[in-house]
C-alpha atoms as a PDB file:
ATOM      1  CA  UNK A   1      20.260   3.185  -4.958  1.00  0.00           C
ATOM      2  CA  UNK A   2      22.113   6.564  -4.289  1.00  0.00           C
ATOM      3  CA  UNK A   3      20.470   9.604  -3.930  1.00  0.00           C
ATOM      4  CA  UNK A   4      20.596  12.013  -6.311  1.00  0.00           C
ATOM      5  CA  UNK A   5      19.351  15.624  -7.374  1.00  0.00           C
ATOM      6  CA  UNK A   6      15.877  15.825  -7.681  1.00  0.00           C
ATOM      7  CA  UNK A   7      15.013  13.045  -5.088  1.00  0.00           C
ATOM      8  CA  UNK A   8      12.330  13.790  -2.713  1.00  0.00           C
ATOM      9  CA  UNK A   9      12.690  12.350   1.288  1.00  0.00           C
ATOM     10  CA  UNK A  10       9.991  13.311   3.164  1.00  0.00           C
ATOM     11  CA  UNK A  11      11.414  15.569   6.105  1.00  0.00           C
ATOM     12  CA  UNK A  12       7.895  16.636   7.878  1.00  0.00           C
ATOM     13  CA  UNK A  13       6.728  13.298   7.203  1.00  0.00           C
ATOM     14  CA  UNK A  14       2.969  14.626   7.583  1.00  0.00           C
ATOM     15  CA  UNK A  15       0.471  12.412   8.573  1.00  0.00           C
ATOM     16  CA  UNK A  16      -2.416  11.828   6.417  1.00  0.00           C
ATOM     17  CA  UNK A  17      -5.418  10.520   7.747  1.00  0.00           C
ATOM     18  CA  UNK A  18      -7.672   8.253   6.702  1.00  0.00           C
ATOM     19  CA  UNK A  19     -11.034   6.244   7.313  1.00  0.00           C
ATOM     20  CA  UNK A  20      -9.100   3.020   8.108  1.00  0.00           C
ATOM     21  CA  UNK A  21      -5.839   4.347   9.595  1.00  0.00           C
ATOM     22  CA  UNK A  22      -3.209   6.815   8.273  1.00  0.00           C
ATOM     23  CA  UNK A  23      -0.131   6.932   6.068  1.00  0.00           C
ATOM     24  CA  UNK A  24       3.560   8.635   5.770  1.00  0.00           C
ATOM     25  CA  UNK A  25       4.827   9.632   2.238  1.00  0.00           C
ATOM     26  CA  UNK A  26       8.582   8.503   2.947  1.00  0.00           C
ATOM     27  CA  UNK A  27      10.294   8.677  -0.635  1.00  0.00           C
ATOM     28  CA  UNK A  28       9.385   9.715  -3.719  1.00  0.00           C
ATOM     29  CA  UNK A  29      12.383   9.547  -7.205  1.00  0.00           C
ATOM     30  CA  UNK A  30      10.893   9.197 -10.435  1.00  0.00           C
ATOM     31  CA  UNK A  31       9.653   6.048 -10.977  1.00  0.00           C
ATOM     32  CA  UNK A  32       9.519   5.306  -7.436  1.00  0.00           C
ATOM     33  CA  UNK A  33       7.078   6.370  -4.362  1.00  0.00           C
ATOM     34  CA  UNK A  34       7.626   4.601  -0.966  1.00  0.00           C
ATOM     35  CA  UNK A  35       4.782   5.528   2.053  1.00  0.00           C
ATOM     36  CA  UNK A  36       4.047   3.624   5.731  1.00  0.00           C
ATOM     37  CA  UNK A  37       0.507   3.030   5.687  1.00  0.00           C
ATOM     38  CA  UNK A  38      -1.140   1.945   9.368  1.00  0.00           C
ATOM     39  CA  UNK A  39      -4.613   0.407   9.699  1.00  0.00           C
ATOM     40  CA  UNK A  40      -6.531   0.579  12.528  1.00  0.00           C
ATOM     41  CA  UNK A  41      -7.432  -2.765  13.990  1.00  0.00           C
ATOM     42  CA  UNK A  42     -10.157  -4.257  12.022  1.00  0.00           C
ATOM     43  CA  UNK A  43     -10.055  -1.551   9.276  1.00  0.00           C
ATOM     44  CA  UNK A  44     -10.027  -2.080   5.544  1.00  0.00           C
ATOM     45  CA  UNK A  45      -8.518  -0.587   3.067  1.00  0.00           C
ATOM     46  CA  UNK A  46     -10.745  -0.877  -0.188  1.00  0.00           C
ATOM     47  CA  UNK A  47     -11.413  -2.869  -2.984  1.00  0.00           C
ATOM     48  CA  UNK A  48      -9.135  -1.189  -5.666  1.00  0.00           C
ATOM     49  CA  UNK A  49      -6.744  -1.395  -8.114  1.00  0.00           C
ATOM     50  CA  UNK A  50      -3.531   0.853  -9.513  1.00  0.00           C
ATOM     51  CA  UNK A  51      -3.373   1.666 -13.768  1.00  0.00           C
ATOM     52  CA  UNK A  52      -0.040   2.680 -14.093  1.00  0.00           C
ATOM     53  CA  UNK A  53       1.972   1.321 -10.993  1.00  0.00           C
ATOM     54  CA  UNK A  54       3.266  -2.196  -9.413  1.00  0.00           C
ATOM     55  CA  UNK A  55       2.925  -1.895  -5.213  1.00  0.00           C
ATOM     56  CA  UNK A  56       5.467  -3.910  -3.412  1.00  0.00           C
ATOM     57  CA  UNK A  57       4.424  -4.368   1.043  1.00  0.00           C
ATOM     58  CA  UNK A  58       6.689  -5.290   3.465  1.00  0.00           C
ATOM     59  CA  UNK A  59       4.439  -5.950   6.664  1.00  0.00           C
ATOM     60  CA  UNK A  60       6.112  -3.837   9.428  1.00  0.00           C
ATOM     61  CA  UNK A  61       4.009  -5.070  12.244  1.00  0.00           C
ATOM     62  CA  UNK A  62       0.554  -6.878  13.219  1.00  0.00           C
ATOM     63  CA  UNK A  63      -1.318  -8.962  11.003  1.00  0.00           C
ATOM     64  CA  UNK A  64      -4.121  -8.864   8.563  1.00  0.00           C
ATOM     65  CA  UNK A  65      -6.111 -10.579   5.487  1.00  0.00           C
ATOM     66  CA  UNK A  66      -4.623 -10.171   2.191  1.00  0.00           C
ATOM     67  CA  UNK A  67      -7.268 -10.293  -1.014  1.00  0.00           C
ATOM     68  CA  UNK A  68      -6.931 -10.337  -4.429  1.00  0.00           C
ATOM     69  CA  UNK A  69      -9.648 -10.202  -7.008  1.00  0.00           C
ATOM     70  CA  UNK A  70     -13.023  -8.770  -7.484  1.00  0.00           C
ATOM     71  CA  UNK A  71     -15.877 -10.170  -5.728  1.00  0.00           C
ATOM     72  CA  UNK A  72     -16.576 -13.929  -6.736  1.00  0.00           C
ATOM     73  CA  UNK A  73     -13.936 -13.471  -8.751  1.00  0.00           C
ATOM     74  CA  UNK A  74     -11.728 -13.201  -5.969  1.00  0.00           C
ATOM     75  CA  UNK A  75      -8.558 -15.378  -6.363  1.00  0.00           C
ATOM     76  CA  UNK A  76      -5.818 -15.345  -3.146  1.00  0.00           C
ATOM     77  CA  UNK A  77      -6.772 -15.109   0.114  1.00  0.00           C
ATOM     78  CA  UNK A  78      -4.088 -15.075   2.376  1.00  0.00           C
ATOM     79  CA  UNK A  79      -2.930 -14.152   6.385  1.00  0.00           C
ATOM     80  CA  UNK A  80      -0.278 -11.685   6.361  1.00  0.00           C
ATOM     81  CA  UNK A  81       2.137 -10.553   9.550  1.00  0.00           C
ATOM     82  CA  UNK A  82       5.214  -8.588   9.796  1.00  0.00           C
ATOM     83  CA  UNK A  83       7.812 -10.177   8.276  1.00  0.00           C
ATOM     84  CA  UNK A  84       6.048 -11.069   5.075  1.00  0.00           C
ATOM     85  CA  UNK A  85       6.288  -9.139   1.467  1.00  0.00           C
ATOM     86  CA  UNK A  86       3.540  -8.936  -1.152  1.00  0.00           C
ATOM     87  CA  UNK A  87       3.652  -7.813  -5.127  1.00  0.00           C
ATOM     88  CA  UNK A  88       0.494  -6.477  -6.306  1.00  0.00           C
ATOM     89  CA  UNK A  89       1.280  -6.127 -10.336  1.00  0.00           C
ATOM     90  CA  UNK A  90      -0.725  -3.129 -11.896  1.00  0.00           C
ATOM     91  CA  UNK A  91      -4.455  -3.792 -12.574  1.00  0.00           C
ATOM     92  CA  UNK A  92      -4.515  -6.699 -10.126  1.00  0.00           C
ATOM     93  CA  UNK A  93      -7.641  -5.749  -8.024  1.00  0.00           C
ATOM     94  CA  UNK A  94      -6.443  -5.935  -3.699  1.00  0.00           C
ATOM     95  CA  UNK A  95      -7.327  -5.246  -0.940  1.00  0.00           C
ATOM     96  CA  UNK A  96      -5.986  -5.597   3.382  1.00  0.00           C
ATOM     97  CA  UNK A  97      -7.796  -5.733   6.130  1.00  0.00           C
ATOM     98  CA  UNK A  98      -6.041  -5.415   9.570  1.00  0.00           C
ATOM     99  CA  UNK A  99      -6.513  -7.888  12.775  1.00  0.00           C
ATOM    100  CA  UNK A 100      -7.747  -6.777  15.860  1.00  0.00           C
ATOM    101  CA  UNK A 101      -3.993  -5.156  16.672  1.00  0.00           C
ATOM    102  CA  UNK A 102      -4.224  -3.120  13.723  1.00  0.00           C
ATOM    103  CA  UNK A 103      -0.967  -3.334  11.005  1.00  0.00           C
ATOM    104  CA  UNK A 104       1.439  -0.911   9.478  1.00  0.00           C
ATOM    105  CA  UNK A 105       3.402  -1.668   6.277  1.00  0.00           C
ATOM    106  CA  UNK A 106       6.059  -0.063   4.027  1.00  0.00           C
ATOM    107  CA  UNK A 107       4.320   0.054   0.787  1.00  0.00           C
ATOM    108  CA  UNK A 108       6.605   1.015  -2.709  1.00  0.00           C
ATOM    109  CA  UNK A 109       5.472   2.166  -5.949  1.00  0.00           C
ATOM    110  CA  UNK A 110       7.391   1.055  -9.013  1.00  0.00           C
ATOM    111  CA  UNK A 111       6.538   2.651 -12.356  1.00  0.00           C
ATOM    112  CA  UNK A 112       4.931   6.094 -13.822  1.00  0.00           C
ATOM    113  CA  UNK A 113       3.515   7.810 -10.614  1.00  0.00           C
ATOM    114  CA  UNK A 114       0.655   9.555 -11.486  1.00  0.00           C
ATOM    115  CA  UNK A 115       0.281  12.740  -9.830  1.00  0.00           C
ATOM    116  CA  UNK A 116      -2.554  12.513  -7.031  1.00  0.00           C
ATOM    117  CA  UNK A 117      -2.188   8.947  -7.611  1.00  0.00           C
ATOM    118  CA  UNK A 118      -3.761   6.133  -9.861  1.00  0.00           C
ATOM    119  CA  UNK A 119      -6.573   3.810  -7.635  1.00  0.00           C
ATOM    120  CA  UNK A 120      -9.396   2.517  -8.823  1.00  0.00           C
ATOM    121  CA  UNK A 121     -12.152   1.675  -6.185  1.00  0.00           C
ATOM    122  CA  UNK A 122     -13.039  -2.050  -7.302  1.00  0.00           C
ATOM    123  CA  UNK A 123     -16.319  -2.610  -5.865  1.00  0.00           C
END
């Protein structure tokens, strides 16, 4: 994809922080939103789920626990390291939690961003 008018890179790339870890808006076009999100080792980033956007994760480094699903409903469970790429379609419940290294991954949002963004916790 070229760049174009109106595309946003993320020059400061300011650090927000988090309960489990910290992430890095890194591109936003419409349509698209890409961030590096880093867990802290053993950290978990909730239960939730997106309404109006796909999430795409390349796993950047460490590893970590993959779930999909809502409590006993809960469908894949799967060990993730760097290397590896998950698609989380919208309104598929997820969540990560890191190993005892921690993890980082690039994480992109296809579809209608919603200003201050679209999770649902999932208890």
């Amino acid at each position: 994809m070229r760049l174009q008018y109106g595309d946003t890179i993320s020059h400061d790339r300011q650090k927000i922080t988090r309960p489990w870890g910290d992430y890095v808006n890194v591109y936003e076009h419409p349509g698209i939103k890409s961030k590096v999100i880093r867990l802290n080792p053993g950290a978990s980033i909730p239960n939730q789920y997106h309404e109006y956007h796909d999430e795409h994760w390349l796993v950047l480094s460490g590893h970590g626990v993959f779930k999909v699903g809502l409590g006993k409903n809960q469908g894949l469970v799967q060990g993730i390291s760097a290397g590896q790429m998950v698609d989380i379609p919208k309104g598929q419940a997820h969540m990560v939690t890191a190993g005892d290294e921690g993890m980082s991954f690039l994480e992109i949002q296809v579809a209608r961003i919603v200003p201050g963004g679209d999770a649902v916790v999932a208890d």
